[in-house]
PDB file of N, CA and C in Angstrom:
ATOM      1  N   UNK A   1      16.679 -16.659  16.971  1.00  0.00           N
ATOM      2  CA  UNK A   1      17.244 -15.322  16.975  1.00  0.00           C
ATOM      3  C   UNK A   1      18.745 -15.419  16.830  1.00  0.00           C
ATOM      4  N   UNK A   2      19.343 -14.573  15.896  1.00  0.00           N
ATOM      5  CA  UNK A   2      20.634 -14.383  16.017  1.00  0.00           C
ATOM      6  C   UNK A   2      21.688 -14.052  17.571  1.00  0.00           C
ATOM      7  N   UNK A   3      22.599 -14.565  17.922  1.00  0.00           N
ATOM      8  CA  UNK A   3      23.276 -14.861  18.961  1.00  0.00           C
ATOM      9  C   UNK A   3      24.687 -13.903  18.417  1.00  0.00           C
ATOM     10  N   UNK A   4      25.283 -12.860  18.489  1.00  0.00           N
ATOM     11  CA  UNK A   4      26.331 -12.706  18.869  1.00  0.00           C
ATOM     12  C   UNK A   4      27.095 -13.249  19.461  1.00  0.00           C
ATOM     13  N   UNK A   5      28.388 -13.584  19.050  1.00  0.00           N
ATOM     14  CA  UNK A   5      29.424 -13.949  19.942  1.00  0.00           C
ATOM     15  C   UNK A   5      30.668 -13.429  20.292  1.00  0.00           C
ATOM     16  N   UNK A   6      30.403 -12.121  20.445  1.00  0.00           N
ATOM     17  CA  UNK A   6      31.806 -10.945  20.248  1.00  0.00           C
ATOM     18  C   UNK A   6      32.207 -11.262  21.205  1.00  0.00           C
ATOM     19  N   UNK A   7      33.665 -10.630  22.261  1.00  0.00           N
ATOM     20  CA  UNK A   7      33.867 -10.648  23.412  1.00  0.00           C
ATOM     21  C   UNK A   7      33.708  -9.473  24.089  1.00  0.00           C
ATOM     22  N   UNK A   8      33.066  -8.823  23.223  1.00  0.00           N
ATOM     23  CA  UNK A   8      32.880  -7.162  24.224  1.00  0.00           C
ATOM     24  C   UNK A   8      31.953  -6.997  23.902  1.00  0.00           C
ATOM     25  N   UNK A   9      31.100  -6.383  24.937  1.00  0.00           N
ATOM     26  CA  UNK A   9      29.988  -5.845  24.948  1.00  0.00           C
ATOM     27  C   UNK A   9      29.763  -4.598  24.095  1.00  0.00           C
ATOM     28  N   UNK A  10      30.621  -3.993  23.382  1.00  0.00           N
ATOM     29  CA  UNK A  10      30.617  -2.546  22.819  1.00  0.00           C
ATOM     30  C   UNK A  10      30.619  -3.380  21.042  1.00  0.00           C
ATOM     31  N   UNK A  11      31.484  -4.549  20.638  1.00  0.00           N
ATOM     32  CA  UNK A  11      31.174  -4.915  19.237  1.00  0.00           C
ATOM     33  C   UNK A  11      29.910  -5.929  19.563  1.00  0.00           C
ATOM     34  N   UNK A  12      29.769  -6.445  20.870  1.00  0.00           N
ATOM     35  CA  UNK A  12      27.882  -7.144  20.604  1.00  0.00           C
ATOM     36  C   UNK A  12      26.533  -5.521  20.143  1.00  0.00           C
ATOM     37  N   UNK A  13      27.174  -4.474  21.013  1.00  0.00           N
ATOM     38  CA  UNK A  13      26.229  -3.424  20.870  1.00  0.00           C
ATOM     39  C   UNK A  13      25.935  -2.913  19.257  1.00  0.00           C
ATOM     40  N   UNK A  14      27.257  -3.220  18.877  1.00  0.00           N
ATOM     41  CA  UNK A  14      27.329  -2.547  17.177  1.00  0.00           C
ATOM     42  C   UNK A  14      26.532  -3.957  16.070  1.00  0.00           C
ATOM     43  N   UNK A  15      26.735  -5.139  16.447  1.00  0.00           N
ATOM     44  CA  UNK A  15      26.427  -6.015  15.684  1.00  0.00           C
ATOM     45  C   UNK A  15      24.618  -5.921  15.840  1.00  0.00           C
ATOM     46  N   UNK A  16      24.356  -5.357  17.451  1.00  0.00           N
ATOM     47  CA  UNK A  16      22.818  -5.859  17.532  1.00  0.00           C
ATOM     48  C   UNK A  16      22.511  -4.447  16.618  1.00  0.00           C
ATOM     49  N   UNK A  17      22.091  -3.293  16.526  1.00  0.00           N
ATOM     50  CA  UNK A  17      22.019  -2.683  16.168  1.00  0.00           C
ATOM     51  C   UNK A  17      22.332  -2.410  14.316  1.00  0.00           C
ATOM     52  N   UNK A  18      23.261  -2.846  14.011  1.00  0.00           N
ATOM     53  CA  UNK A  18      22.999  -3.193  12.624  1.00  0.00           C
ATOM     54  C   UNK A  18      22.181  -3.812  12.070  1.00  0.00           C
ATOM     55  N   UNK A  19      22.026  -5.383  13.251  1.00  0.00           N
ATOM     56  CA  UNK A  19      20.928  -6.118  12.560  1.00  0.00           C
ATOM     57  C   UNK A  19      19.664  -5.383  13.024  1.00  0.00           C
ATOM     58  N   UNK A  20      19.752  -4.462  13.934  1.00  0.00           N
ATOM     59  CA  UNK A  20      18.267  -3.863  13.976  1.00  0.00           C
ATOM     60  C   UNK A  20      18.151  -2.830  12.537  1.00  0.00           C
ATOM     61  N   UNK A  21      19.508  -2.639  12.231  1.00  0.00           N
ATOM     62  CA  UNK A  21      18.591  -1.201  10.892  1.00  0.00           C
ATOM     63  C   UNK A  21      18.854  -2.154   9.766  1.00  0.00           C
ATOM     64  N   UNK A  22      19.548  -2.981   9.511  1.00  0.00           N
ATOM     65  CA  UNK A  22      19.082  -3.891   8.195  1.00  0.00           C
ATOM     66  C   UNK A  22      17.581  -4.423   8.154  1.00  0.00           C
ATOM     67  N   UNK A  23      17.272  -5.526   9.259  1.00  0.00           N
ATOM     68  CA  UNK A  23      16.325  -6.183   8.824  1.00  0.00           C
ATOM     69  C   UNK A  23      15.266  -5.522   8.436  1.00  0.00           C
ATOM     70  N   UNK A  24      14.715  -4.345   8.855  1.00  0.00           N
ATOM     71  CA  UNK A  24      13.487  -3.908   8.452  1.00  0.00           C
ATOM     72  C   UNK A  24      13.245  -3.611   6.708  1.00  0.00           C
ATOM     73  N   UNK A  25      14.633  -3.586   6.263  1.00  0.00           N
ATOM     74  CA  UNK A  25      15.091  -3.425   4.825  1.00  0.00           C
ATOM     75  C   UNK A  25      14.718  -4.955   4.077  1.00  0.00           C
ATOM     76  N   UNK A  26      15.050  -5.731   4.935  1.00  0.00           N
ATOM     77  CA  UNK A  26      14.657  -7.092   4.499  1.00  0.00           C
ATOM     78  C   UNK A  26      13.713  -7.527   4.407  1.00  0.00           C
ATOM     79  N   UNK A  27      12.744  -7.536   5.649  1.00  0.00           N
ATOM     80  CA  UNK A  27      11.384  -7.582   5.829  1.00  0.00           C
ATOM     81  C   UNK A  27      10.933  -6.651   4.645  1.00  0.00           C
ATOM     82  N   UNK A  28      10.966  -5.834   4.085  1.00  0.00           N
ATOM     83  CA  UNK A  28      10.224  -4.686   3.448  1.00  0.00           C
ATOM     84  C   UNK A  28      10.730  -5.307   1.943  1.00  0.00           C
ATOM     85  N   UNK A  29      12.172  -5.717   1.348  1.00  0.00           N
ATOM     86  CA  UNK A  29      11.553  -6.548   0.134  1.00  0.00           C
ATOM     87  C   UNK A  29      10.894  -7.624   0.217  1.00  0.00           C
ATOM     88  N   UNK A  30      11.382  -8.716   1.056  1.00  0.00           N
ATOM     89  CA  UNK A  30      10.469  -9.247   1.231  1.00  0.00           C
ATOM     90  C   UNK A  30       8.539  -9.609   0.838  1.00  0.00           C
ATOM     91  N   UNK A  31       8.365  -8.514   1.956  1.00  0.00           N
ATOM     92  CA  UNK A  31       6.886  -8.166   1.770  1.00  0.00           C
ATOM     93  C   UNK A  31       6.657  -7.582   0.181  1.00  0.00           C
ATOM     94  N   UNK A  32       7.245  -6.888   0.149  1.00  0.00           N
ATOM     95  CA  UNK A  32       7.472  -6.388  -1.706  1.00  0.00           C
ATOM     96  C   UNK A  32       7.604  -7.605  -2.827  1.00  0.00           C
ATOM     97  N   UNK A  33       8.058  -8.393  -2.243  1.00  0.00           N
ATOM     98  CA  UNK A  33       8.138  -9.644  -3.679  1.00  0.00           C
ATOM     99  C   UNK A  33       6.731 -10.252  -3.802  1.00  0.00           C
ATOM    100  N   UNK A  34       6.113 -10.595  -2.153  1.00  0.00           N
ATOM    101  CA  UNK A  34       5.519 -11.379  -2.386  1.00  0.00           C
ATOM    102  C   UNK A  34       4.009 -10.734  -2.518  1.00  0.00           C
ATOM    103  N   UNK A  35       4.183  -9.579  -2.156  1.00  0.00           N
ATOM    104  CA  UNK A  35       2.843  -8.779  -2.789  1.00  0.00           C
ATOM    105  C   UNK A  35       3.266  -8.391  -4.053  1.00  0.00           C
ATOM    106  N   UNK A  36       4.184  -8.125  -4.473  1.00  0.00           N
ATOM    107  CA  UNK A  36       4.293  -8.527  -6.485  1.00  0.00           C
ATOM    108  C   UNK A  36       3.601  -9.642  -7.465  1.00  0.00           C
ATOM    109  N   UNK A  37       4.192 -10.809  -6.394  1.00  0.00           N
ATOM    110  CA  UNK A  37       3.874 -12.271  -6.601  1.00  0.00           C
ATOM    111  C   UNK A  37       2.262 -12.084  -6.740  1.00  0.00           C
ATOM    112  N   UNK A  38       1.338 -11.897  -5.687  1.00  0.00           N
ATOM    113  CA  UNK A  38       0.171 -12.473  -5.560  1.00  0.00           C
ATOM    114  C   UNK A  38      -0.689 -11.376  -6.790  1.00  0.00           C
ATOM    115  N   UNK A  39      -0.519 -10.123  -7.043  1.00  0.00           N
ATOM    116  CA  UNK A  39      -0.716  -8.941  -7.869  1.00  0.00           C
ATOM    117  C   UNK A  39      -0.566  -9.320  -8.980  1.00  0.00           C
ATOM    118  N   UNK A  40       0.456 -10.160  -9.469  1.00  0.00           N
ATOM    119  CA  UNK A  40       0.510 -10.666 -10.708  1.00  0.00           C
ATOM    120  C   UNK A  40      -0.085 -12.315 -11.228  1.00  0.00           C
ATOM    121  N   UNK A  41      -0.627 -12.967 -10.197  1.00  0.00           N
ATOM    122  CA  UNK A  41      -0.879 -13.581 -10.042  1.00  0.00           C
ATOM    123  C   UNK A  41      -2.759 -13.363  -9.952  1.00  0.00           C
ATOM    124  N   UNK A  42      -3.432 -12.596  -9.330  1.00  0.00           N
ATOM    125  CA  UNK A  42      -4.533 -12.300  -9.313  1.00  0.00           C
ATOM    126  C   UNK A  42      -4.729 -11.791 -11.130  1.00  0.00           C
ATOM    127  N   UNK A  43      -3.941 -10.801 -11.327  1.00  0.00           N
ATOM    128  CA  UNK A  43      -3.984  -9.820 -12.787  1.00  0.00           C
ATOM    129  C   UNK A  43      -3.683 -11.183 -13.988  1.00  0.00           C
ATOM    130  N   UNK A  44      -3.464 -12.101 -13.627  1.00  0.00           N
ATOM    131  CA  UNK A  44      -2.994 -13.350 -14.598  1.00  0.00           C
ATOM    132  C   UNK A  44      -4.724 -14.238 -14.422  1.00  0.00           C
ATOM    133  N   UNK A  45      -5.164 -14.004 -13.082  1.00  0.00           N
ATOM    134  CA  UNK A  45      -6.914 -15.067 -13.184  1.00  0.00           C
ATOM    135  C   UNK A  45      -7.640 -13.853 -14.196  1.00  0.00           C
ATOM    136  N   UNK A  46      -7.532 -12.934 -13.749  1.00  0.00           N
ATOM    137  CA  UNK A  46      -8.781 -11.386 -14.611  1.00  0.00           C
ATOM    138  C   UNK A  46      -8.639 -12.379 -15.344  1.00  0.00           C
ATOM    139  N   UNK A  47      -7.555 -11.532 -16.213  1.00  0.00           N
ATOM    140  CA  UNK A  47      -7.067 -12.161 -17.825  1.00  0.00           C
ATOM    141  C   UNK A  47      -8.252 -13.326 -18.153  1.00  0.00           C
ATOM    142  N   UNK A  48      -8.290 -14.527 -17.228  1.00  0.00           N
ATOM    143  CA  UNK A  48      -8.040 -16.004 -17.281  1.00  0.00           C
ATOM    144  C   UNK A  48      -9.526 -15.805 -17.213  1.00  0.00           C
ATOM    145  N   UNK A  49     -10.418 -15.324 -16.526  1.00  0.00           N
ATOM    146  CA  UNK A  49     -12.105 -15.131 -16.353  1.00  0.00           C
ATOM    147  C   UNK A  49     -12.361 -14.269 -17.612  1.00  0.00           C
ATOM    148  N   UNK A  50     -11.894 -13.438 -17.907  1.00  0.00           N
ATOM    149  CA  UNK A  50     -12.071 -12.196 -18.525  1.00  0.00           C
ATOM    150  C   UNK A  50     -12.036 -13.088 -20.245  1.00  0.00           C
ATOM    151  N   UNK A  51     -11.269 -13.617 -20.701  1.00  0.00           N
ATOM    152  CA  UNK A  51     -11.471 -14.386 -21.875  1.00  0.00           C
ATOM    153  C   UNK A  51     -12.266 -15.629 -21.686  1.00  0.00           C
ATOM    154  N   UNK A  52     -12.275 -16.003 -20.850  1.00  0.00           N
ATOM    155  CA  UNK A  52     -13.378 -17.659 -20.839  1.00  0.00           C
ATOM    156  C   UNK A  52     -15.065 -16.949 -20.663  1.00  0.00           C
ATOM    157  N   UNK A  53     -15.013 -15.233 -20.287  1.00  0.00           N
ATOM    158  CA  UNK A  53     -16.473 -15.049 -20.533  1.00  0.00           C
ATOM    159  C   UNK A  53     -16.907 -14.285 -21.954  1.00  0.00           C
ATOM    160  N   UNK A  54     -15.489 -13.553 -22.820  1.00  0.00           N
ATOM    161  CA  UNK A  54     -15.741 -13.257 -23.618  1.00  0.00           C
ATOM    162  C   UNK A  54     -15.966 -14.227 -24.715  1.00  0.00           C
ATOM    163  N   UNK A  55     -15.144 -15.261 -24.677  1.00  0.00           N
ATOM    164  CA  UNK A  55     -15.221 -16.300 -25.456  1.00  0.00           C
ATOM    165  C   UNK A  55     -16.994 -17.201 -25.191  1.00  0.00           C
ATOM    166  N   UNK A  56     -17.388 -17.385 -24.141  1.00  0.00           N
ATOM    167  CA  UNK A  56     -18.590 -17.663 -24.196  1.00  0.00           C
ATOM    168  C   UNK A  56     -20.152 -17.116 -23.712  1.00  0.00           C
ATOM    169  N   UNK A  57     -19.689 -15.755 -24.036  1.00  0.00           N
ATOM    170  CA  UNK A  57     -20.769 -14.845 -23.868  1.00  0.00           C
ATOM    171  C   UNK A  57     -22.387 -14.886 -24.727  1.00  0.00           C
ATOM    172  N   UNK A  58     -21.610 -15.413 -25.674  1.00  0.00           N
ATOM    173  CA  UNK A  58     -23.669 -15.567 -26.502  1.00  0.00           C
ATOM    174  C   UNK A  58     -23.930 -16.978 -26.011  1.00  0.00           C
ATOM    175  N   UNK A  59     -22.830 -18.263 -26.186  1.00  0.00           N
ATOM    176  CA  UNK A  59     -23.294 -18.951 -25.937  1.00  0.00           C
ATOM    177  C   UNK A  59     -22.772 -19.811 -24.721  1.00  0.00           C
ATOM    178  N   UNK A  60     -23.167 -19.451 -23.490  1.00  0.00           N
ATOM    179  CA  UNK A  60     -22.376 -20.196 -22.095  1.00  0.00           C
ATOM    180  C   UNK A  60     -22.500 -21.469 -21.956  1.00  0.00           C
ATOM    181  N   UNK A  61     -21.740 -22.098 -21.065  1.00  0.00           N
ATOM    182  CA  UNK A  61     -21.597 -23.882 -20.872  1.00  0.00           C
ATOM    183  C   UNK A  61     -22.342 -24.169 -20.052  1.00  0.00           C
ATOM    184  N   UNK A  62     -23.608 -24.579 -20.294  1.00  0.00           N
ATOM    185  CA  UNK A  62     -24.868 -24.955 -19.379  1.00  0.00           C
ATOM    186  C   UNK A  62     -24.870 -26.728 -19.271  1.00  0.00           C
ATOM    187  N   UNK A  63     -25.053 -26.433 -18.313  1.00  0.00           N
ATOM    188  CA  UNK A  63     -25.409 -27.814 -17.586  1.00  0.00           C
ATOM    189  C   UNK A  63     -26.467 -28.635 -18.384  1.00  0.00           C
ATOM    190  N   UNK A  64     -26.546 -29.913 -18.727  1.00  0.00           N
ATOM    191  CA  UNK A  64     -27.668 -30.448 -19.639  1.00  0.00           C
ATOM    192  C   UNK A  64     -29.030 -30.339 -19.331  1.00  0.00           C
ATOM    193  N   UNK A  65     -29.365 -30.047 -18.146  1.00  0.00           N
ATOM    194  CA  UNK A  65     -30.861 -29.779 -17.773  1.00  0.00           C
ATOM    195  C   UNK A  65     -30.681 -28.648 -17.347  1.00  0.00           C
ATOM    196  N   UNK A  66     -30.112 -27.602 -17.283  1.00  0.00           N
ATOM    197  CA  UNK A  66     -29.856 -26.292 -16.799  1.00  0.00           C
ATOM    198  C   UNK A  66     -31.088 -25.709 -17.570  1.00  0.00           C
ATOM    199  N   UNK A  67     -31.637 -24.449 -16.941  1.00  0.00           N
ATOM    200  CA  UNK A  67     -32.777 -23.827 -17.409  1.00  0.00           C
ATOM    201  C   UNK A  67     -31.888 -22.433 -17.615  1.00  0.00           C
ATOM    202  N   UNK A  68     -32.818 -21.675 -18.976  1.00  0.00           N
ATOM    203  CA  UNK A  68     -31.280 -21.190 -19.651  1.00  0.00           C
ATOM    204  C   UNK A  68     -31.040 -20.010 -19.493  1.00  0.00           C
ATOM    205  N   UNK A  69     -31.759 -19.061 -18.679  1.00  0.00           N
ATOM    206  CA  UNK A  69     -31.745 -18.028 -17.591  1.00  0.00           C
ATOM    207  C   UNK A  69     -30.924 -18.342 -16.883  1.00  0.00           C
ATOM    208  N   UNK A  70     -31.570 -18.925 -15.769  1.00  0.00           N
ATOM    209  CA  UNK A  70     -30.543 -19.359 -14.465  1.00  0.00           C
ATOM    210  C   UNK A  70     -29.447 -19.874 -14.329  1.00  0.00           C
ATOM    211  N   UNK A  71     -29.484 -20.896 -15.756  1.00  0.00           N
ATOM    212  CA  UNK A  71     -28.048 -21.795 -16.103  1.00  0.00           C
ATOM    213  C   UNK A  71     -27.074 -20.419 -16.667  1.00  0.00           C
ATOM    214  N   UNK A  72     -27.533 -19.789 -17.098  1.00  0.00           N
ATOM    215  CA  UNK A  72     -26.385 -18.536 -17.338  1.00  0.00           C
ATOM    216  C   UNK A  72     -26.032 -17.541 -15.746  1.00  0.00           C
ATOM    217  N   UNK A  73     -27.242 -17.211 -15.367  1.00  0.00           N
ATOM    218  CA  UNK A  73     -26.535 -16.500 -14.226  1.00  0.00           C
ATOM    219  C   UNK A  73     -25.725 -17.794 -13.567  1.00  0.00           C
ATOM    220  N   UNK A  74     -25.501 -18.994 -13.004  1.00  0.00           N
ATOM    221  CA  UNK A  74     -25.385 -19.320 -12.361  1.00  0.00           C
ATOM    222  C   UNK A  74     -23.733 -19.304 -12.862  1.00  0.00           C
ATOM    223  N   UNK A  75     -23.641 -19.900 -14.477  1.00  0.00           N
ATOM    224  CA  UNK A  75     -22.661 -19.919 -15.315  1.00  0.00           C
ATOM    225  C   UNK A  75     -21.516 -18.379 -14.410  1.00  0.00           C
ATOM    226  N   UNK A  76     -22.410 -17.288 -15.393  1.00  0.00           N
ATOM    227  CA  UNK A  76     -21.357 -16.103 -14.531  1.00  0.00           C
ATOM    228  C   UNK A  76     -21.057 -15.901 -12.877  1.00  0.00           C
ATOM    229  N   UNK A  77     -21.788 -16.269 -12.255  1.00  0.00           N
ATOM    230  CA  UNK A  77     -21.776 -16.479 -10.311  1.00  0.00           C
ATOM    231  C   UNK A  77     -20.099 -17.317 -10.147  1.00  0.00           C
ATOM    232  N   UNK A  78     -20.109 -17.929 -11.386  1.00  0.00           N
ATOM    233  CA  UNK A  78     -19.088 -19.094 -10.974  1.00  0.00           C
ATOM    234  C   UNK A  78     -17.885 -18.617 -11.423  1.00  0.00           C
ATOM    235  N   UNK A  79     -17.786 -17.811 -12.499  1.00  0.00           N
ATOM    236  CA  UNK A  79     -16.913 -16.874 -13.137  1.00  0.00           C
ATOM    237  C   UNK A  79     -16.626 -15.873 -11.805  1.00  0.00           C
ATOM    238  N   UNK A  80     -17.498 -15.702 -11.019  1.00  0.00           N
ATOM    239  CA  UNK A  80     -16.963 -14.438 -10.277  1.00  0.00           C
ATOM    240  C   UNK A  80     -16.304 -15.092  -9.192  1.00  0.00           C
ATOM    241  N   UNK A  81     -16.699 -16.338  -8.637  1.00  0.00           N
ATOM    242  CA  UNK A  81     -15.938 -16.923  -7.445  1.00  0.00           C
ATOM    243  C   UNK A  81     -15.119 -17.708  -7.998  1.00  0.00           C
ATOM    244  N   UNK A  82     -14.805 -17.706  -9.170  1.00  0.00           N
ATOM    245  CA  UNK A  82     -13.572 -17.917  -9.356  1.00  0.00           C
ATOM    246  C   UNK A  82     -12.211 -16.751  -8.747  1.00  0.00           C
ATOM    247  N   UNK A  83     -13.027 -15.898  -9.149  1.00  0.00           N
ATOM    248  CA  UNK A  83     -11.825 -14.865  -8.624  1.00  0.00           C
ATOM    249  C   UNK A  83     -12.286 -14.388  -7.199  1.00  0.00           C
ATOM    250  N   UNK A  84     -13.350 -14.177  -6.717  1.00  0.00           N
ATOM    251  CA  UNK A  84     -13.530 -13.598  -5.582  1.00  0.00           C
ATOM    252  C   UNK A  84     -13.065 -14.594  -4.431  1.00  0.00           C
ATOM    253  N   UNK A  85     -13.898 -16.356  -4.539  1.00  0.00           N
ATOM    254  CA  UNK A  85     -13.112 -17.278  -3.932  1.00  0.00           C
ATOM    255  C   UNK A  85     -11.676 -17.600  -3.537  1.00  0.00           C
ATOM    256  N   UNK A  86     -11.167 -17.801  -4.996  1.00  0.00           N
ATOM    257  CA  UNK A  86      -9.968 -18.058  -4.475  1.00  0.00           C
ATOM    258  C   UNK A  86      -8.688 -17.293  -4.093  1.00  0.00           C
ATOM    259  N   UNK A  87      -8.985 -15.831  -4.174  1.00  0.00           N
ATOM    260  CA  UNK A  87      -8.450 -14.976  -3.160  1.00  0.00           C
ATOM    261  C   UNK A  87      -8.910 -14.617  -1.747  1.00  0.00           C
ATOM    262  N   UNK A  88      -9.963 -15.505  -1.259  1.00  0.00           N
ATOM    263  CA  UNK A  88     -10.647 -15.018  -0.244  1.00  0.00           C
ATOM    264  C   UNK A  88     -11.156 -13.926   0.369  1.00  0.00           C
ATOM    265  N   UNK A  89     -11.579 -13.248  -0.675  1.00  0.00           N
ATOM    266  CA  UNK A  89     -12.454 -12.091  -0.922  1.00  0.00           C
ATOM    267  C   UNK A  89     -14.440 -12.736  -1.209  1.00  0.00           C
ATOM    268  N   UNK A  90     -14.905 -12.038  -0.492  1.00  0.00           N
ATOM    269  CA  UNK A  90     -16.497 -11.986  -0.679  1.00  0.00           C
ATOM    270  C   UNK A  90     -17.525 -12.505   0.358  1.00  0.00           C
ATOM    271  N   UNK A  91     -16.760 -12.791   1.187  1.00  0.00           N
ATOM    272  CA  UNK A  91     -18.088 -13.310   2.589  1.00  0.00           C
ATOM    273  C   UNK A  91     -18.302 -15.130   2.485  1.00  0.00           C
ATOM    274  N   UNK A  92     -19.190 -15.719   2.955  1.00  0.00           N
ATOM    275  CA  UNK A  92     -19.377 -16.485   3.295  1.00  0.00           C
ATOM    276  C   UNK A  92     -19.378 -17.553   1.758  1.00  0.00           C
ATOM    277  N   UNK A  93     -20.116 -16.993   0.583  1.00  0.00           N
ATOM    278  CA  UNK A  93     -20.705 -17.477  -0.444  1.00  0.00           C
ATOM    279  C   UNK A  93     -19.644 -16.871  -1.619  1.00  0.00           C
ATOM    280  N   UNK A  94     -18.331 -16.406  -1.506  1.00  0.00           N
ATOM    281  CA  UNK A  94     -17.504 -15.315  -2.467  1.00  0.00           C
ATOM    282  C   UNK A  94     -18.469 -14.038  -3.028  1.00  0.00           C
ATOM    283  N   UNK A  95     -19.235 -13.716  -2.516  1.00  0.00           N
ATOM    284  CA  UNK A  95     -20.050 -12.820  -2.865  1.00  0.00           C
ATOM    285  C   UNK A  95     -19.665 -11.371  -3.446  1.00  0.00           C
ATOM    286  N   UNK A  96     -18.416 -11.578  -3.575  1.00  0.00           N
ATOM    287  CA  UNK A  96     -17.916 -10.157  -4.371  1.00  0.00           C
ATOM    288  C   UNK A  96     -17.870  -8.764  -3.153  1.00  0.00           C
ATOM    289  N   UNK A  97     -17.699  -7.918  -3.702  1.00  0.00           N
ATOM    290  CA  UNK A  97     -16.708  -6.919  -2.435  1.00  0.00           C
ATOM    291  C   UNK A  97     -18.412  -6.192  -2.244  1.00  0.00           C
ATOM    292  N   UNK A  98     -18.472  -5.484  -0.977  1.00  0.00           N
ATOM    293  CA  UNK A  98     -19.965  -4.837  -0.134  1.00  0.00           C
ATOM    294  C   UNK A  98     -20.056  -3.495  -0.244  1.00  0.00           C
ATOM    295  N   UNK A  99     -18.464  -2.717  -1.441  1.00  0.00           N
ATOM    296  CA  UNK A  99     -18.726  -1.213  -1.563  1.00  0.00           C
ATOM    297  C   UNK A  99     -19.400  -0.865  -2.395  1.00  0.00           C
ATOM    298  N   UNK A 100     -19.349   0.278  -2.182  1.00  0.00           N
ATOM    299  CA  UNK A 100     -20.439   0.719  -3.404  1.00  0.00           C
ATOM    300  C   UNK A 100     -19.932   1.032  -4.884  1.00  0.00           C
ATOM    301  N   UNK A 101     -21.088   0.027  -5.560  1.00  0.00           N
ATOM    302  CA  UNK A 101     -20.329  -0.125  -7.017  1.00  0.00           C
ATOM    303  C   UNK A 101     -20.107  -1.578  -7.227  1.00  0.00           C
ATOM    304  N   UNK A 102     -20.023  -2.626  -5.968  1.00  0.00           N
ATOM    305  CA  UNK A 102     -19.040  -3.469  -6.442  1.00  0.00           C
ATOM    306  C   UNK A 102     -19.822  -4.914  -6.323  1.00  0.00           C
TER     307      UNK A 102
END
């Protein structure tokens, strides 16, 4: 914590008090950058899922004994925890969000 070292109690009163109405200004970009950061960063994986399924939508990357139903759902399951995982969104298994619709 910041320490004042005024010799009067009336410029310690003015110094604490400034730093009380700044920081919340600080804290608040702060929190603002780095929820920018992660927002653009999530909107950069879409993108990143969003072309690796358009690009292999007729024909997906199956496993060599993959059965070719399941080897596709399993294919897209993995597409989705890509994004649901590694934001730590979806329950136990990334299971994608529990509202309705989703």
């Amino acid at each position: 914590m910041y320490m004042c070292r005024c010799t009067t109690p009336h410029l310690h009163n003015t110094h604490t008090t400034t730093i009380l109405l700044i920081l919340p200004q600080v804290v608040a970009a702060e929190v603002q950058r780095i929820y920018t950061t992660i927002i653009t960063n999530f909107a950069a994986e879409v993108r990143r899922v969003a072309a690796a399924f358009n690009t292999a939508r007729d024909d997906p990357p199956l496993g060599k004994n993959a059965a070719p139903v399941s080897g596709v759902m399993m294919w897209v399951r993995g597409l989705r925890v890509r994004l649901t995982g590694r934001f730590g969104w979806g329950g136990r298994e990334g299971g994608g969000c529990t509202c309705v619709g989703g």
